[in-house]
Protein backbone atom coordinates (compact mmCIF):
# COMPACT_ATOMS: atom_id res chain seq x y z
CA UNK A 1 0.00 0.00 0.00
CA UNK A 2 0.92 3.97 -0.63
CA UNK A 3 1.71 6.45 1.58
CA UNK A 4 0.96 9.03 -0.50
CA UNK A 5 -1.38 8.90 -3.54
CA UNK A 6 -1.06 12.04 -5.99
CA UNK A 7 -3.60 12.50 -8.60
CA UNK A 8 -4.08 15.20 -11.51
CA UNK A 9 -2.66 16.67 -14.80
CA UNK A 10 0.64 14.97 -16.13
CA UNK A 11 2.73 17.04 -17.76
CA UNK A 12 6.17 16.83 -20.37
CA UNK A 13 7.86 19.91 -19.86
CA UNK A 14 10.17 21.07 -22.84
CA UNK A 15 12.21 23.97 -20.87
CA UNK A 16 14.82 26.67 -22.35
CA UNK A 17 15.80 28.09 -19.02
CA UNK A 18 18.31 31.14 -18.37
CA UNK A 19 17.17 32.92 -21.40
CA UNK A 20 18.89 36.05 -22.54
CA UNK A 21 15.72 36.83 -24.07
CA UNK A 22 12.75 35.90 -26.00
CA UNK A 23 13.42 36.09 -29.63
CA UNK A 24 12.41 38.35 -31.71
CA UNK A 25 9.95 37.34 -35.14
CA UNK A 26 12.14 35.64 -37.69
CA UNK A 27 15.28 35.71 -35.61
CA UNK A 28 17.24 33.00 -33.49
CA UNK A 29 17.83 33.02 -29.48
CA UNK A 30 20.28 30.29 -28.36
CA UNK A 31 19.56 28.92 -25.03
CA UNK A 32 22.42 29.03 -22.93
CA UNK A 33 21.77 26.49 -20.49
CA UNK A 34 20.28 24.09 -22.98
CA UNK A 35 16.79 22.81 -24.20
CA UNK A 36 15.55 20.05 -21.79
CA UNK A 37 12.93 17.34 -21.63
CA UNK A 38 11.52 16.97 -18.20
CA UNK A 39 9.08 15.32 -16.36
CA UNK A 40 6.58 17.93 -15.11
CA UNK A 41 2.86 18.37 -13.59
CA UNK A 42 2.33 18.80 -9.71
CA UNK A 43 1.36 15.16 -9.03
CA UNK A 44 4.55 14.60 -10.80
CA UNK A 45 6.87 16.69 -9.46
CA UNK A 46 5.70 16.09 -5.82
CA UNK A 47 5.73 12.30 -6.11
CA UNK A 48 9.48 12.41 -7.49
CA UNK A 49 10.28 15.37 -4.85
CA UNK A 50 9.21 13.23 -1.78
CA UNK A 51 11.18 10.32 -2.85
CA UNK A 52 14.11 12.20 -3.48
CA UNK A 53 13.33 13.90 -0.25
CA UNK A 54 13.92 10.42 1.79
CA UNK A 55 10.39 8.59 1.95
CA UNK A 56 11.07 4.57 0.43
CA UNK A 57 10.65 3.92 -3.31
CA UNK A 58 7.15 1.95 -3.66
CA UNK A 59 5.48 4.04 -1.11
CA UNK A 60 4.29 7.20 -3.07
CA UNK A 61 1.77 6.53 -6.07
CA UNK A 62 0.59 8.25 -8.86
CA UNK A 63 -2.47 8.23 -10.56
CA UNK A 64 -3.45 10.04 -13.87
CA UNK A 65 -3.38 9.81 -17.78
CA UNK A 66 -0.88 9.50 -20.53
CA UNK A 67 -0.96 9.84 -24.25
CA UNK A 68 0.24 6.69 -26.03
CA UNK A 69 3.39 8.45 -27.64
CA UNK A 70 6.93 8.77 -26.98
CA UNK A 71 6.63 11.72 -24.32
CA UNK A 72 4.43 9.19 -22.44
CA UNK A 73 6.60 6.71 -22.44
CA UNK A 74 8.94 8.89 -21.08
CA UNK A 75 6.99 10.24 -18.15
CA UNK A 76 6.13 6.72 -16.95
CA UNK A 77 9.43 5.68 -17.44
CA UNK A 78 10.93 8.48 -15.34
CA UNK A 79 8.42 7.95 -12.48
CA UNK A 80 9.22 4.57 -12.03
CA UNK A 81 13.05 4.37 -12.20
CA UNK A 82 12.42 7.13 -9.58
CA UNK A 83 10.61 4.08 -7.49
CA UNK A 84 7.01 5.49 -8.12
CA UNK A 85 4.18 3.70 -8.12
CA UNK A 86 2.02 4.79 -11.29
CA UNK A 87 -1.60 3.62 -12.03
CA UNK A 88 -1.60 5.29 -15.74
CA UNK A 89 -4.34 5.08 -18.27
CA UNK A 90 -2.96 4.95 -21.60
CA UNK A 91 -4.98 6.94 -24.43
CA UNK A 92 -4.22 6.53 -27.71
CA UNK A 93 -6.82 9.51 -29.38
CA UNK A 94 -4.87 11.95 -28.09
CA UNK A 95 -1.10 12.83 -26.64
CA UNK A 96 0.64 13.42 -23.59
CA UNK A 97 0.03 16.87 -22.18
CA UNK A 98 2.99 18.99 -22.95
CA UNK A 99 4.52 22.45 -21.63
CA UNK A 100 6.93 24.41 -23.59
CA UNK A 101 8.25 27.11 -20.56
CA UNK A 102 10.45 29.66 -21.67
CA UNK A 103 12.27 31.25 -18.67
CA UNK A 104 14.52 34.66 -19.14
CA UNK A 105 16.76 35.14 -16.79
CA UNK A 106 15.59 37.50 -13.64
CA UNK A 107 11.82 37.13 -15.11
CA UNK A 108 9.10 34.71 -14.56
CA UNK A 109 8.09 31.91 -16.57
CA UNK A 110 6.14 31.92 -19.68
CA UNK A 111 4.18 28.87 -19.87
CA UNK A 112 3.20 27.33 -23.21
CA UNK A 113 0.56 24.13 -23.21
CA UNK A 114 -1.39 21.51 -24.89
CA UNK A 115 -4.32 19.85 -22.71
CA UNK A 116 -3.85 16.39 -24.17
CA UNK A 117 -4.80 13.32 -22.27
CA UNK A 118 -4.67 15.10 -19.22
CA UNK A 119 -7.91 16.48 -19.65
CA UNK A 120 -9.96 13.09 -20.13
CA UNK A 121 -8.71 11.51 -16.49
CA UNK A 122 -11.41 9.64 -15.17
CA UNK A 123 -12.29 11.00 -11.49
CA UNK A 124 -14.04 7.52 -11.25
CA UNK A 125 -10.53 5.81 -11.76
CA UNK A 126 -8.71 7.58 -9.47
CA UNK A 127 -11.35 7.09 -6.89
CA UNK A 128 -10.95 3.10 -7.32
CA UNK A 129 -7.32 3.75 -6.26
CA UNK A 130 -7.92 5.78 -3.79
CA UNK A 131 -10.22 3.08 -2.38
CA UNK A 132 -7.98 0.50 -2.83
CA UNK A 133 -4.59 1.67 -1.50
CA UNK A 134 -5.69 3.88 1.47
CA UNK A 135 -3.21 6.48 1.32
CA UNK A 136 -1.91 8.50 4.39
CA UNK A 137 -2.46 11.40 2.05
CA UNK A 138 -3.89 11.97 -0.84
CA UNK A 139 -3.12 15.21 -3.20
CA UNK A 140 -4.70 16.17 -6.26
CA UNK A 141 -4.13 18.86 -8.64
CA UNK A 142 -6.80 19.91 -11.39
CA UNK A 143 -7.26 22.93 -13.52
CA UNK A 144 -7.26 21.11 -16.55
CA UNK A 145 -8.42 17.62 -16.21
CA UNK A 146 -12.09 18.12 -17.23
CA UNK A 147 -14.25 16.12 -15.59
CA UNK A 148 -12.24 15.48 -12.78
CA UNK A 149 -11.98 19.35 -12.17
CA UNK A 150 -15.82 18.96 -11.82
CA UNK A 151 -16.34 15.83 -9.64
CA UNK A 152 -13.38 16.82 -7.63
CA UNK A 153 -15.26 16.80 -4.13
CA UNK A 154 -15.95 12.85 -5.42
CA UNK A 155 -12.32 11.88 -5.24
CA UNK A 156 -11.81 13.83 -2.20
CA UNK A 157 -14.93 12.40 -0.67
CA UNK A 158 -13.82 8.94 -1.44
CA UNK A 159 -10.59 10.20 -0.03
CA UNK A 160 -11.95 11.06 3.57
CA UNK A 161 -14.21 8.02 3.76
CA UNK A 162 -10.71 6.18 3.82
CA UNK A 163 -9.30 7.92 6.04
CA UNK A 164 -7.09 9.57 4.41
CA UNK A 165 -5.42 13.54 4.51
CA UNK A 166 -6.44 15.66 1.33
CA UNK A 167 -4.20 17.98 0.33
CA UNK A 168 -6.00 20.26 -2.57
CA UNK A 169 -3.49 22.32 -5.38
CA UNK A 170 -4.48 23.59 -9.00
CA UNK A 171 -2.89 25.76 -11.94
CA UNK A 172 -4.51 28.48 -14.12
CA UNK A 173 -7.74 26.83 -15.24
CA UNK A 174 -8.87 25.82 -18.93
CA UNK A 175 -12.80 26.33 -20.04
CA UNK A 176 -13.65 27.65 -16.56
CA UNK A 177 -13.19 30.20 -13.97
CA UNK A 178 -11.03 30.21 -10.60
CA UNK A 179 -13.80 30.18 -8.24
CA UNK A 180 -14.42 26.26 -9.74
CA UNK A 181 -12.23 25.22 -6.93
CA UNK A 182 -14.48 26.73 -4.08
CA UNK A 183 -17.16 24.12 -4.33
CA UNK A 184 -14.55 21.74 -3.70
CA UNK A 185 -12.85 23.04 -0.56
CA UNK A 186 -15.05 21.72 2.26
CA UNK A 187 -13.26 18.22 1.82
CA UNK A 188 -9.79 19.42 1.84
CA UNK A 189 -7.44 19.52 4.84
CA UNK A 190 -4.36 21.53 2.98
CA UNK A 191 -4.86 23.96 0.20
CA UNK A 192 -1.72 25.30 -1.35
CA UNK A 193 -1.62 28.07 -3.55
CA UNK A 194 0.36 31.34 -4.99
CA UNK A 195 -0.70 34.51 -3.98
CA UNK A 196 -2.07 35.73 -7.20
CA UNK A 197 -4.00 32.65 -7.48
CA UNK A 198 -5.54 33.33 -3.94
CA UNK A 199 -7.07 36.56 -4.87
CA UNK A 200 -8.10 35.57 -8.12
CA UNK A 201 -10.11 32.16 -6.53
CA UNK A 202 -11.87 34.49 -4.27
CA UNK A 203 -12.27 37.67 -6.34
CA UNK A 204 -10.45 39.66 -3.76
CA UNK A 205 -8.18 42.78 -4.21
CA UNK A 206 -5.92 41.56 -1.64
CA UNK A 207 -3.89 38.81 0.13
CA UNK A 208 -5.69 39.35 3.41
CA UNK A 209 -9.37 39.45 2.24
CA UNK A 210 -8.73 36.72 0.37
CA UNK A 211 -7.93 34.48 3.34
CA UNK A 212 -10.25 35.69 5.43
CA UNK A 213 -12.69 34.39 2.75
CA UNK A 214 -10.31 31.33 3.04
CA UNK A 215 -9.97 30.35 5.96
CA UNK A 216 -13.64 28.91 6.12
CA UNK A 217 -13.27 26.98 3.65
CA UNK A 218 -10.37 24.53 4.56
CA UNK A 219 -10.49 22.54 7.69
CA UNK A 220 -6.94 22.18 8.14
CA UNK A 221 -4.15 24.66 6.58
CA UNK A 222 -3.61 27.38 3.89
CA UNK A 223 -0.50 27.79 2.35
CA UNK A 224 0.34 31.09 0.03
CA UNK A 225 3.74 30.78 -1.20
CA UNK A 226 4.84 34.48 -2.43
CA UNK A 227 7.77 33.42 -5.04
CA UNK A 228 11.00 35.21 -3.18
CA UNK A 229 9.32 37.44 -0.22
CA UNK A 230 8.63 34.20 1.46
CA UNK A 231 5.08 32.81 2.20
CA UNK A 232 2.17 32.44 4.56
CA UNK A 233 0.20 29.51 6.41
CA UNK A 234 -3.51 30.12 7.84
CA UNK A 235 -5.46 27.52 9.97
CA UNK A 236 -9.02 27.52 10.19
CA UNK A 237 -9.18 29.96 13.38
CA UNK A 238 -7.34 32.39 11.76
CA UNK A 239 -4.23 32.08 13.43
CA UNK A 240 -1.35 32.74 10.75
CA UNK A 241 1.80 33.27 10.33
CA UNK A 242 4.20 34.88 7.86
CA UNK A 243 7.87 34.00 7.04
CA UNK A 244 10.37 35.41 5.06
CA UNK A 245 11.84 33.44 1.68
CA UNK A 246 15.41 31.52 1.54
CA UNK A 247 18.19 33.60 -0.65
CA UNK A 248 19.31 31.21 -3.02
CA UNK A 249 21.11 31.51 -6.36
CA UNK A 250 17.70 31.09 -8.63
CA UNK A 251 18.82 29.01 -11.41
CA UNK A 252 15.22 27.95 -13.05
CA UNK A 253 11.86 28.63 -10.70
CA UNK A 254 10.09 26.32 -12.47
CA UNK A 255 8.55 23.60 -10.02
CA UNK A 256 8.80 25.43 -7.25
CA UNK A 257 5.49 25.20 -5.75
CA UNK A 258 5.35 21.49 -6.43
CA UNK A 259 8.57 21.42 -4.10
CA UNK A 260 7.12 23.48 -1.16
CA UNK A 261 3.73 21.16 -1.49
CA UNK A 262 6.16 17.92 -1.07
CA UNK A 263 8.24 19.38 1.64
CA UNK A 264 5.00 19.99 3.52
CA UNK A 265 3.66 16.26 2.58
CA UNK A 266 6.82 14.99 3.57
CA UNK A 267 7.45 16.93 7.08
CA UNK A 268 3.50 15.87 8.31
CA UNK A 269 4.51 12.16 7.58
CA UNK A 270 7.56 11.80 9.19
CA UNK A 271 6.39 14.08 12.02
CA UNK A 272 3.44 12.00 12.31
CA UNK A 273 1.06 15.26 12.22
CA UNK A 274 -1.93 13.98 9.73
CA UNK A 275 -4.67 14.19 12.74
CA UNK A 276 -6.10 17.68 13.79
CA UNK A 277 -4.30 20.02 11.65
CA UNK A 278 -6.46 22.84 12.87
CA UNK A 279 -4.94 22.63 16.41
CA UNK A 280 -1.74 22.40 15.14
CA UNK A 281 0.90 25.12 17.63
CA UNK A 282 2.30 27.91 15.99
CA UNK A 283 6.01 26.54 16.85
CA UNK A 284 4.90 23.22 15.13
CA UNK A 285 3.34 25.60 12.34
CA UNK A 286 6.39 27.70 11.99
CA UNK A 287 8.87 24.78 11.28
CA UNK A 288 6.68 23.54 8.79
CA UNK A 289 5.95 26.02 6.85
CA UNK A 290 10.09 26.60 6.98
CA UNK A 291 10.76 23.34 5.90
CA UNK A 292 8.12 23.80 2.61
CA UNK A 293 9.81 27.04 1.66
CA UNK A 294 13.54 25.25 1.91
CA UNK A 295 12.27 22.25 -0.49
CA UNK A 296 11.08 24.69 -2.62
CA UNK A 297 13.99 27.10 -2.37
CA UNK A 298 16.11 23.83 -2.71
CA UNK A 299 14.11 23.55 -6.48
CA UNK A 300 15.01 26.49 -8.18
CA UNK A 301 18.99 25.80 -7.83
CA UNK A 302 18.92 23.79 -10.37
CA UNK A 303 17.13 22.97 -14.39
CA UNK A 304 13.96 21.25 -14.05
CA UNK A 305 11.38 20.70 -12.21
CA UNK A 306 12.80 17.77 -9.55
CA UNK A 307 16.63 17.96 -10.11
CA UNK A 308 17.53 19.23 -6.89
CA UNK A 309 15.07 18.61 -4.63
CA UNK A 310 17.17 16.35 -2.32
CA UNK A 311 17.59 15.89 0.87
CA UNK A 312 20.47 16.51 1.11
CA UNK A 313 20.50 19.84 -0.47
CA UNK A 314 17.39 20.67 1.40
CA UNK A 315 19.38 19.94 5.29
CA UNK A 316 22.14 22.16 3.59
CA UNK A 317 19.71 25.32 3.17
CA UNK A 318 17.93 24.77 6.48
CA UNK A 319 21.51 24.41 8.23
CA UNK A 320 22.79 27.97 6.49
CA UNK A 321 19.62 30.20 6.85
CA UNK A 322 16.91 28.00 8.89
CA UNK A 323 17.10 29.97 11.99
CA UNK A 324 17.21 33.20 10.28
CA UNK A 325 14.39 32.61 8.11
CA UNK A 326 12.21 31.45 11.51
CA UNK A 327 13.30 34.86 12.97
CA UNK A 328 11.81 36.30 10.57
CA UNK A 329 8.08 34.68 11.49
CA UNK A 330 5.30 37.32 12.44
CA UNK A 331 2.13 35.99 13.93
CA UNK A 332 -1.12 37.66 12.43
CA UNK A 333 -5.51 36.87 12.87
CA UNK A 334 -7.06 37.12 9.86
């Protein structure tokens, strides 16, 4: 049985990183740094990111679908020489969802995609899984997966009647509005988000109105992740805190969320805190939302979406600037 059972969009990502620029009509950019094929898509990225991270190969899962083409090869091969367990349906009507990101140097990413088989994953098939394995935790990630975007609070459903942890994450959505996801909220325990995203889910001009709005919503935790400036974790009280970012050499961002999501995943498990999240202490909350922003400033050292998220390189951030960035906590009430 899995520990951890991610679900959602599956992604190829085709990345030009460290861009001097983007070219111009007609004319030629080389990319510096290389073009690169890489695994990419949350469940992904956060399956491959918590077994790099230290949990045992066999014990994260993965469920979602693939095109029957060479890029979907490629993504199942890559999750299971990583020691992932993948429950992949196999279309052959359509591709593998692909992302071309184009990333300048000192600017965000430019995200180029295709919805291919992502969008025709069966909610009903991943709540079979769900039923069968058991997880710890599951996470899912929609935005584009069609149906299962709509019968999200299904799977999570399914996922609570198990027993299991939901932990709740989405991208820029296709055919649909944010405020999709809000329906769905009531049966998740984590939601993780950017702060752009926040405001734009609840139609709010700002961070703060946003999570009061929130707040209700999720019985456990809120996570805002602010790119550099750090990020933010709310319970369902309105107890929060906000901590300053790690200053690391930024090398390619993309992935980054994905890494904070696993760093959280993986710190509740091995801490053993998957009951009660709403009583969580602020000391407990503190270190764990530290540890989230280290995986994730651990991820954009490196090209790609998983390459360095290690733990290894993760212990080496903490032991530099941990304490300084917990200094930098401020309690708020939303």
């Amino acid at each position: 049985m899995v520990e951890v059972l991610t679900s959602g969009f599956i992604v190829a990502d085709i990345i030009a990183a460290d861009l001097p620029k983007i070219a111009d009509p007609g004319r030629l950019i080389f990319a510096p740094r290389g073009i690169k094929l890489t695994i990419g898509g949350h469940p992904c990225n956060v399956s491959i990111d918590l077994i790099q991270l230290g949990l045992e190969k066999g014990s994260v899962g993965i469920v979602g679908a693939i095109g029957k083409d060479v890029f979907g090869s490629f993504v199942r091969n890559t999750l299971e020489e990583k020691g992932v367990v993948t429950y992949l349906t196999e279309l052959s009507e359509v591709g593998t969802t692909k992302v071309l990101a184009l990333v300048v140097k000192g600017e965000d990413r430019r995200f180029h995609a295709d919805l291919g088989a992502s969008w025709y994953l069966d909610p009903k098939a991943v709540s079979k899984i769900i039923f069968e394995q058991k997880p710890k935790i599951v996470y899912t990630a929609s935005g584009i997966c069609g149906k299962f975007d709509e019968r999200l609070s299904d799977v999570l459903k399914t996922a609570k009647e198990v027993g299991s942890l939901t932990f709740v994450d989405m991208i820029e959505p296709y055919g649909k509005q944010w405020n999709y996801i809000i329906e769905h909220l009531e049966y998740a325990d984590i939601f993780h988000c950017n702060d752009i995203e926040l405001k734009n889910i609840f139609n709010k001009d700002s961070i703060e109105s946003a999570m009061r709005v929130a707040k209700e919503k999720i019985n456990g935790i809120t996570f805002v992740t602010l790119g550099g400036k750090g990020a933010l974790a709310v319970l369902r009280d309105g107890r929060g805190i906000r901590q300053s970012g790690f200053n690391v050499d930024v090398v390619d961002p993309t992935g980054a969320g994905d890494a904070f999501s696993a760093g959280i995943i993986y710190n509740l498990l091995t801490n053993k805190k998957l009951s009660n999240l709403s009583e969580i202490s602020i000391e407990e909350l503190k270190k764990l939302l530290m540890f989230g922003q280290a995986t994730g400033a651990a991820c954009v050292t490196g090209i790609g979406t998983t390459t360095s998220v290690t733990r290894e390189n993760v212990n080496s951030i903490i032991d530099l600037q941990g304490e300084k960035v917990l200094g930098t906590t401020e309690l708020f009430q939303v």
